[in-house]
Protein backbone atom coordinates (compact mmCIF):
# COMPACT_ATOMS: atom_id res chain seq x y z
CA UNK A 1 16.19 -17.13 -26.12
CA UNK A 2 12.60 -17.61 -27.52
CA UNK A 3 9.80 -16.25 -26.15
CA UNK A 4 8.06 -19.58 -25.63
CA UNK A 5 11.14 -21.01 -23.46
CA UNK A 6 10.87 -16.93 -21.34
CA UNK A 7 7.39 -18.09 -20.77
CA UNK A 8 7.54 -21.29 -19.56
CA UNK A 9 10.74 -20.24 -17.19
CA UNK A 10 8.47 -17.38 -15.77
CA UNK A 11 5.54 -19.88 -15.18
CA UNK A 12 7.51 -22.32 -13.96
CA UNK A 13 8.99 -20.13 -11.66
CA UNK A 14 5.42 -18.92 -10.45
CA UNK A 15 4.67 -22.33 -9.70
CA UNK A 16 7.33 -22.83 -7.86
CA UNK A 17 6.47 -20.47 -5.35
CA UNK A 18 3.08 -20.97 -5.45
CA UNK A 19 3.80 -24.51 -4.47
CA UNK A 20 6.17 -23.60 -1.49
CA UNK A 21 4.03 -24.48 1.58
CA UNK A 22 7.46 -22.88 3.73
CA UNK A 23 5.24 -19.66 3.74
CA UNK A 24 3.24 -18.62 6.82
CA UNK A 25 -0.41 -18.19 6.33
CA UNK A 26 -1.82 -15.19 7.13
CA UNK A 27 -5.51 -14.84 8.70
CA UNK A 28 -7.64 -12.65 6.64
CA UNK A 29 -7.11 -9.60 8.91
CA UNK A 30 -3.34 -10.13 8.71
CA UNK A 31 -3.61 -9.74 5.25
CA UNK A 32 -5.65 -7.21 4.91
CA UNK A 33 -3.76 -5.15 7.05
CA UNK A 34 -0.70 -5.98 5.06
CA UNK A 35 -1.69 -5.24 1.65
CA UNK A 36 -3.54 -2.07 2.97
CA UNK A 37 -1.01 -0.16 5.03
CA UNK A 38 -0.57 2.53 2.31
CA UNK A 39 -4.01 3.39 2.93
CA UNK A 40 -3.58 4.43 6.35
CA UNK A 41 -0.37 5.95 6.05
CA UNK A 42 -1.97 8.12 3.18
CA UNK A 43 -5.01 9.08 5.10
CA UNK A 44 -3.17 10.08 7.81
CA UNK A 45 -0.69 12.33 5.48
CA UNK A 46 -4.65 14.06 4.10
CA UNK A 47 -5.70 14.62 7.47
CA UNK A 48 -2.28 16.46 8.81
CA UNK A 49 -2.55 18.72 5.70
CA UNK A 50 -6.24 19.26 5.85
CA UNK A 51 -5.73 20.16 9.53
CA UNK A 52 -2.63 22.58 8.98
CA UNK A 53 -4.62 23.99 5.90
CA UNK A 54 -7.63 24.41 8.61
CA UNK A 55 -5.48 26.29 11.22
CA UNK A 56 -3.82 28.55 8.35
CA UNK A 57 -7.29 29.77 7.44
CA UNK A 58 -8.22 30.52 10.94
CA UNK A 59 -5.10 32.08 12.02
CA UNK A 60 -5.67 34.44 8.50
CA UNK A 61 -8.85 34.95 9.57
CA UNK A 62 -7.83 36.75 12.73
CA UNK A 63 -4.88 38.38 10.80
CA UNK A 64 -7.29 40.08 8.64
CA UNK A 65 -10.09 41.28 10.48
């Protein structure tokens, strides 16, 4: 297969499902919160560690004085 014909199945194919009205629309928020989860999840794994790595030091700091 050419490359011209792989291009025009893959754009074809793109508007295909750009075209499909089928799809619910998300509100703005929606979205946001959707394409943004990994955010949360990964500030939430930071602030665990930071806050174990917080109590370590403090607990060393008694262990040691």
């Amino acid at each position: 297969m050419t490359k011209q014909r792989r291009v025009r199945r893959v754009r074809s194919a793109q508007t295909q499902t750009q075209n499909n009205d089928n799809t619910p629309k998300l509100s703005p928020e929606e979205a946001f919160r959707e394409e943004y989860a990994y955010v949360l999840k990964d500030l939430q794994r930071v602030f665990i560690i930071a806050g174990a790595m917080f109590l370590i030091l403090f607990a060393l700091n008694f262990l040691i004085q």
